[in-house]
N, C-alpha and C. Protein backbone atom coordinates (compact mmCIF):
# COMPACT_ATOMS: atom_id res chain seq x y z
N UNK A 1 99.42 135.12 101.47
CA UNK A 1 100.43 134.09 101.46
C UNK A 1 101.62 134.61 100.64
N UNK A 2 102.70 134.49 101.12
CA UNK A 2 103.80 134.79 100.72
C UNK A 2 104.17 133.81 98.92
N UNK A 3 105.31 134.64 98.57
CA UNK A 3 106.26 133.57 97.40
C UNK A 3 106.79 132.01 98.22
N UNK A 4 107.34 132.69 99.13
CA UNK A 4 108.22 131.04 99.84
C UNK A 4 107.12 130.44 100.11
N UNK A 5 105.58 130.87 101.06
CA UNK A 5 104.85 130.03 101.68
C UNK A 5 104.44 129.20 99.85
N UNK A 6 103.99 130.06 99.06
CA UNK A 6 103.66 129.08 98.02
C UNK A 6 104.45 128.15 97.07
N UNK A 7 105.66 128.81 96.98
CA UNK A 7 107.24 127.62 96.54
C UNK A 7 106.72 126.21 97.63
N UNK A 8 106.84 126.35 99.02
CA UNK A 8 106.71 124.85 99.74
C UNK A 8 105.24 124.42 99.20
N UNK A 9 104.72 125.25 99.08
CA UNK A 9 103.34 124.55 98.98
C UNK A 9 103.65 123.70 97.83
N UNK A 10 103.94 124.00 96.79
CA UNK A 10 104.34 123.31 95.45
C UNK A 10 104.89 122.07 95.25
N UNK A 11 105.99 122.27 96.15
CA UNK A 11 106.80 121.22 96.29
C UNK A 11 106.39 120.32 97.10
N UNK A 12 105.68 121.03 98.15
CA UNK A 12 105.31 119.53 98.69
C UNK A 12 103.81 118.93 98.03
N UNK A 13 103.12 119.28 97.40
CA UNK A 13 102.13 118.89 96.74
C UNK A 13 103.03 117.84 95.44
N UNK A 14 103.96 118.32 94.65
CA UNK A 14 104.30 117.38 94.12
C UNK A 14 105.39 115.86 95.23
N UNK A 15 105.72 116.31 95.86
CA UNK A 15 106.49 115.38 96.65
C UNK A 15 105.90 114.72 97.21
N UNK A 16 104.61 114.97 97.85
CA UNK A 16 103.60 113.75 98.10
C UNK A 16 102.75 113.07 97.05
N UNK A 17 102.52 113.52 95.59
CA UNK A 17 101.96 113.00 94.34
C UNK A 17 103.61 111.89 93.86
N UNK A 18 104.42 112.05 94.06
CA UNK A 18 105.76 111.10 93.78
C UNK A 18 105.74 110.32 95.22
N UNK A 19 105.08 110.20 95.91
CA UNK A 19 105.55 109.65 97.40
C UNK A 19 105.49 108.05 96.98
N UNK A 20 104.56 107.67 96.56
CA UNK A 20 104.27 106.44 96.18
C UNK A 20 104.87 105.67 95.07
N UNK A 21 106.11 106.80 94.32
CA UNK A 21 107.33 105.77 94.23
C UNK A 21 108.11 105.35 94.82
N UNK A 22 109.49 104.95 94.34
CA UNK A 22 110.53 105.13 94.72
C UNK A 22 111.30 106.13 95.06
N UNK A 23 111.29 106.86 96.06
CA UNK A 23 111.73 107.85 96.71
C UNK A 23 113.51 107.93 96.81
N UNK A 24 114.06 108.43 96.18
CA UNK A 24 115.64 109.01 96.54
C UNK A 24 116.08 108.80 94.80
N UNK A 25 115.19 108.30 93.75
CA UNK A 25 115.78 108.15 92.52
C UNK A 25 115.99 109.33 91.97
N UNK A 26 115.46 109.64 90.77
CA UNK A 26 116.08 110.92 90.04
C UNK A 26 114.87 112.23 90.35
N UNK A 27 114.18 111.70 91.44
CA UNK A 27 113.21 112.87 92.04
C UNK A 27 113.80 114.17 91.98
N UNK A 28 112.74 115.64 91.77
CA UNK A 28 113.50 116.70 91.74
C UNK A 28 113.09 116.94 92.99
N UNK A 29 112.53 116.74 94.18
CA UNK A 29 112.24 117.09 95.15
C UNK A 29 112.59 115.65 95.98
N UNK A 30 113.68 115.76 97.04
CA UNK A 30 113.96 114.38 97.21
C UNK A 30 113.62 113.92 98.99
N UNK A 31 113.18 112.91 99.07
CA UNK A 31 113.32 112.49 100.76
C UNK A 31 112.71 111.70 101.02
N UNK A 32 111.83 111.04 101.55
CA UNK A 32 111.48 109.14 101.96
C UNK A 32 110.07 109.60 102.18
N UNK A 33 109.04 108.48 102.16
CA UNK A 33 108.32 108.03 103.02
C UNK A 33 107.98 106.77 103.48
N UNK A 34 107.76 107.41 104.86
CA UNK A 34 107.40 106.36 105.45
C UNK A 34 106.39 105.78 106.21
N UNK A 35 105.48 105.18 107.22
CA UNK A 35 104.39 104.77 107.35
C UNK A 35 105.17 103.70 108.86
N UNK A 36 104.02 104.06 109.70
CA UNK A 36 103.92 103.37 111.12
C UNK A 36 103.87 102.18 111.17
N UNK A 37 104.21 101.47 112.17
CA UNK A 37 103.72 100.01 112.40
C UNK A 37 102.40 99.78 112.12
N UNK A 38 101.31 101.15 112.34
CA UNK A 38 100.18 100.54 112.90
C UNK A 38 99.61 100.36 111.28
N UNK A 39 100.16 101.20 110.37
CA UNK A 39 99.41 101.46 108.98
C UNK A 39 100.27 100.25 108.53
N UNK A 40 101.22 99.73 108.33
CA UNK A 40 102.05 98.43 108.03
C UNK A 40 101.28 96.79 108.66
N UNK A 41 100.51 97.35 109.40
CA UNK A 41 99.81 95.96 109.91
C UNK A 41 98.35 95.61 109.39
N UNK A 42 98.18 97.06 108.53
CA UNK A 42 96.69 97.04 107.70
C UNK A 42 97.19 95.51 106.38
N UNK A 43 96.06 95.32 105.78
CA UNK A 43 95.88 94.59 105.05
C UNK A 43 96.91 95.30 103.59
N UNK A 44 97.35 94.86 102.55
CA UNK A 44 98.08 95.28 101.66
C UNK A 44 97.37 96.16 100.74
N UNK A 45 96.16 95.33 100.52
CA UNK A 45 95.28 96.97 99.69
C UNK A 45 94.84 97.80 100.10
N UNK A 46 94.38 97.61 101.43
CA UNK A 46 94.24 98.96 102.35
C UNK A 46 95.04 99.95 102.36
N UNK A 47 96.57 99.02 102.53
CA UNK A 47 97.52 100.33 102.29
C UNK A 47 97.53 100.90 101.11
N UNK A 48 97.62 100.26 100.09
CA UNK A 48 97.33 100.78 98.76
C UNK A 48 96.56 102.25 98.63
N UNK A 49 95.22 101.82 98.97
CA UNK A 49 94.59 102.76 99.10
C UNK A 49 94.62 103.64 99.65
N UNK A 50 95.32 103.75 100.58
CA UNK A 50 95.61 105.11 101.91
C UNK A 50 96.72 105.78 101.01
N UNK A 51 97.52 105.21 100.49
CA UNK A 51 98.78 105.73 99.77
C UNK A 51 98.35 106.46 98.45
N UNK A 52 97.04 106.04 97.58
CA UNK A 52 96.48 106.79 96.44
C UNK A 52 95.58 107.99 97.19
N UNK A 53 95.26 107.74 98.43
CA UNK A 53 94.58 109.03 98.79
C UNK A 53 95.27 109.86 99.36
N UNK A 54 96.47 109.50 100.10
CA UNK A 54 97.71 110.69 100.19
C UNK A 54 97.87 111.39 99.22
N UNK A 55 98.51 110.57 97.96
CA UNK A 55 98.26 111.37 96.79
C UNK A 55 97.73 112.30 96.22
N UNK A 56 96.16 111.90 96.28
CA UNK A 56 95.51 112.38 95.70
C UNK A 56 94.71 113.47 96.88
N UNK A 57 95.34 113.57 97.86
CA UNK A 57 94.81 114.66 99.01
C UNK A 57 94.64 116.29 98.14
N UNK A 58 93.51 117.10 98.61
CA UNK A 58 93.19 118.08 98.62
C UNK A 58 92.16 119.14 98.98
N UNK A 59 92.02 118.36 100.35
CA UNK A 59 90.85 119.12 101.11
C UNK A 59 91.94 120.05 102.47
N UNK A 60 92.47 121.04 101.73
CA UNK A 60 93.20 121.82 102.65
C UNK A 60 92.45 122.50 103.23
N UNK A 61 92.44 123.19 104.17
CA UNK A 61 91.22 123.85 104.61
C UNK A 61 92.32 124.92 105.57
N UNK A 62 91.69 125.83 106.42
CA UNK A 62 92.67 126.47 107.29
C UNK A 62 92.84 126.24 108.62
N UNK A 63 91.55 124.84 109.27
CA UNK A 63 92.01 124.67 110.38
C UNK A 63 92.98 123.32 110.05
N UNK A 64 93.06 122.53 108.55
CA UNK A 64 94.18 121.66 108.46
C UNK A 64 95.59 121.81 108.32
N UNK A 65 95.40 123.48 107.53
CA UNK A 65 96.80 123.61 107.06
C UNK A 65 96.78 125.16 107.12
N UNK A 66 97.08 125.49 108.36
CA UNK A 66 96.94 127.06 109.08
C UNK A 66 98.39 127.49 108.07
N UNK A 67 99.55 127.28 108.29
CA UNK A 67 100.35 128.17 107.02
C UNK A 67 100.14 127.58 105.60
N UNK A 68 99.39 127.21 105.24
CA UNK A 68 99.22 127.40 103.61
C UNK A 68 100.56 126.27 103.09
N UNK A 69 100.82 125.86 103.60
CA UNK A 69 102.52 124.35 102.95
C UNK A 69 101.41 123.22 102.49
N UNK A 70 100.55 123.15 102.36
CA UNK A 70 100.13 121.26 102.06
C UNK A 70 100.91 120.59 102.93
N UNK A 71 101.38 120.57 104.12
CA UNK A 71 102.40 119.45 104.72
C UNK A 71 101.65 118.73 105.99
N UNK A 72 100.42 118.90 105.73
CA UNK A 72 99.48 118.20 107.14
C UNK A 72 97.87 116.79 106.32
N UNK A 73 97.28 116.19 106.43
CA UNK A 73 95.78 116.10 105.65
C UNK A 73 95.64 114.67 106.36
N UNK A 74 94.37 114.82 106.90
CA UNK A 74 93.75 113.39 107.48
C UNK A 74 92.25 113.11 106.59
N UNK A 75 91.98 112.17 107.08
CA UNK A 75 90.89 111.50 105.81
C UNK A 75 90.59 110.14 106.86
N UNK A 76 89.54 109.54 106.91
CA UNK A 76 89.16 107.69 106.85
C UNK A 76 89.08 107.24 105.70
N UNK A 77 89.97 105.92 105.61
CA UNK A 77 90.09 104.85 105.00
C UNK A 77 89.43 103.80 105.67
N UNK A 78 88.64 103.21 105.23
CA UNK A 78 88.23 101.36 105.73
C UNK A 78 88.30 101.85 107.30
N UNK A 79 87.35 102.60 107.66
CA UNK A 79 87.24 102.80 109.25
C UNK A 79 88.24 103.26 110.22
N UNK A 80 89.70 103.43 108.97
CA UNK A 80 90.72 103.99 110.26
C UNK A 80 91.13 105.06 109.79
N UNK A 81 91.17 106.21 110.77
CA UNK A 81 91.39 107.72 110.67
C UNK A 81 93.10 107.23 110.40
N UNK A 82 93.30 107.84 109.35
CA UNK A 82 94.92 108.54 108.58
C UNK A 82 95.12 110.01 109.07
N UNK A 83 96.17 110.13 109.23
CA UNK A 83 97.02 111.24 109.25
C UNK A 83 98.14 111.27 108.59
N UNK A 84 99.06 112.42 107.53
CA UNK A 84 99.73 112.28 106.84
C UNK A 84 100.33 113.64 107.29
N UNK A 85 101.94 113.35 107.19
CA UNK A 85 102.69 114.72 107.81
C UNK A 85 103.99 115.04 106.98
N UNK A 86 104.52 116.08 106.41
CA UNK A 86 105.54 116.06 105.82
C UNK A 86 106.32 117.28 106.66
N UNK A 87 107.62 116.58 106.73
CA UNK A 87 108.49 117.13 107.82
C UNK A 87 109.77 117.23 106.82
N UNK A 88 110.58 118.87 107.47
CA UNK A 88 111.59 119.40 106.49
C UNK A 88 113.29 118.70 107.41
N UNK A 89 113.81 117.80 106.98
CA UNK A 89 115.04 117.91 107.27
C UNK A 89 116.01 118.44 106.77
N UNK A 90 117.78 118.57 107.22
CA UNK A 90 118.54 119.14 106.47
C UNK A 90 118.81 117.26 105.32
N UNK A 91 120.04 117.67 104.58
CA UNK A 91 120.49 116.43 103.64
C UNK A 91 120.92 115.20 104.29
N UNK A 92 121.05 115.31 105.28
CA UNK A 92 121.52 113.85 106.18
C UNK A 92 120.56 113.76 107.27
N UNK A 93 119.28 114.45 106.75
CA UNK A 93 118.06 113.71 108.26
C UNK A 93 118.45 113.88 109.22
N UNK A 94 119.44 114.83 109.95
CA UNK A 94 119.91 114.73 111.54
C UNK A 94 119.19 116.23 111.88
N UNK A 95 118.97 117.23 111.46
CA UNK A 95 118.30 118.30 111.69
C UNK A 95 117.16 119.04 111.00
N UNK A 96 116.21 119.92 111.36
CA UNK A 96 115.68 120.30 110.70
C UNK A 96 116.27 121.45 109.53
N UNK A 97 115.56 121.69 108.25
CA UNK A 97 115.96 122.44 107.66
C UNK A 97 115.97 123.51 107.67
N UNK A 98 117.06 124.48 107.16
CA UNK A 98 116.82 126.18 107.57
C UNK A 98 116.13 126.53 106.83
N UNK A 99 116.16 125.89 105.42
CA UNK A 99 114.97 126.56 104.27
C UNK A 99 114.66 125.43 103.61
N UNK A 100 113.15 125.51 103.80
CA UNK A 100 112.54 124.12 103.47
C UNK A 100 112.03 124.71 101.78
N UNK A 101 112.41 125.55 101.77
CA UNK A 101 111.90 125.93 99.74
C UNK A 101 113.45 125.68 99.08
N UNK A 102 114.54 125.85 99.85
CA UNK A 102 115.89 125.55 99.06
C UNK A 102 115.80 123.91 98.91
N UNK A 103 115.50 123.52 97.57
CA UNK A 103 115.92 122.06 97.98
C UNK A 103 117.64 121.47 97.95
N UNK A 104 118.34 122.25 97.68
CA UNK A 104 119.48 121.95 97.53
C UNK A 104 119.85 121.41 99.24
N UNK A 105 119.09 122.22 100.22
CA UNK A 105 119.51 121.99 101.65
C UNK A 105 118.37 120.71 102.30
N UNK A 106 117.26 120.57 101.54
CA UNK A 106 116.13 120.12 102.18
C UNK A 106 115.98 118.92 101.49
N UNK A 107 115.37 117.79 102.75
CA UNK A 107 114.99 116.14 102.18
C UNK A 107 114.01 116.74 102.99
N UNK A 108 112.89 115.74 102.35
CA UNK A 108 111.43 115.68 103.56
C UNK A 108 111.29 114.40 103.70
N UNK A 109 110.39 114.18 104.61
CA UNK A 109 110.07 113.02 104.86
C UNK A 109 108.47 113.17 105.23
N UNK A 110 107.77 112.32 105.04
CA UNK A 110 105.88 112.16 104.62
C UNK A 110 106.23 110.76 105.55
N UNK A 111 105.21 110.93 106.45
CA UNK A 111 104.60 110.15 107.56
C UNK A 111 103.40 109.52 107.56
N UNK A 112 103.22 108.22 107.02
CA UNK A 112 101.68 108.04 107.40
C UNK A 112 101.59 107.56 108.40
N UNK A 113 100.75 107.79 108.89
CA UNK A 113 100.45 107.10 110.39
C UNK A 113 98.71 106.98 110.97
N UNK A 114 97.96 105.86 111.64
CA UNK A 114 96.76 105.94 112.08
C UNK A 114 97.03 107.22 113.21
N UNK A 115 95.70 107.94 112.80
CA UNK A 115 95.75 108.83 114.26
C UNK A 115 95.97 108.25 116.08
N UNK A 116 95.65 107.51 115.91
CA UNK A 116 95.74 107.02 117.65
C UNK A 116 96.77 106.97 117.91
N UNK A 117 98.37 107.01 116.68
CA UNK A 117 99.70 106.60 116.84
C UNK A 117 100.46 108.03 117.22
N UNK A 118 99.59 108.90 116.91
CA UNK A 118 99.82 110.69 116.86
C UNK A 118 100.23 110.95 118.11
């Protein structure tokens, strides 16, 4: 694994451990998350809980996360398969990023979503 592959890895390991704040404040790694209709229609602590196990994700493995970024991890919660995705945009979300380790160029955005929504 490369320097850059492990710079993203970093960053996005902390950017999904901050996901479950407030996202765009004085974060050093900055960009939203957000979550599907279908995970928004779960019960409120359910979500809770899906959101501390995003967090707290770390069963990378190599058929989850074939380049080594942390930017993929599924798990069951309360009977419904999660999937969690972190995607590199440029600073205004209209394109992807050219370098997802520069954060000066890069927002991400973290997806939860039930698998069936995939």
């Amino acid at each position: 694994m490369n320097d850059k592959t492990l710079l993203i890895q970093k960053q996005n390991d902390i950017f999904r451990k901050q996901s479950y704040k407030a996202i765009e404040d004085d974060h050093t790694i900055r960009g939203k998350c957000v979550k599907t209709h279908g995970v928004g229609c779960l019960e409120y602590e359910v979500q809770i809980t899906i959101l501390e196990l995003v967090h707290n994700f770390n069963n990378f493995t190599e058929d989850n996360d074939p380049h080594g970024e942390h930017d993929f991890g599924s798990f069951t919660c309360k009977g419904n398969k999660i999937f969690w995705k972190i995607d590199y945009y440029d600073v205004n979300y209209e394109y992807g990023s050219e370098d997802p380790s520069d954060l000066s160029k890069t927002r991400r955005v973290l997806t939860i979503m039930l698998a069936e929504e995939y």
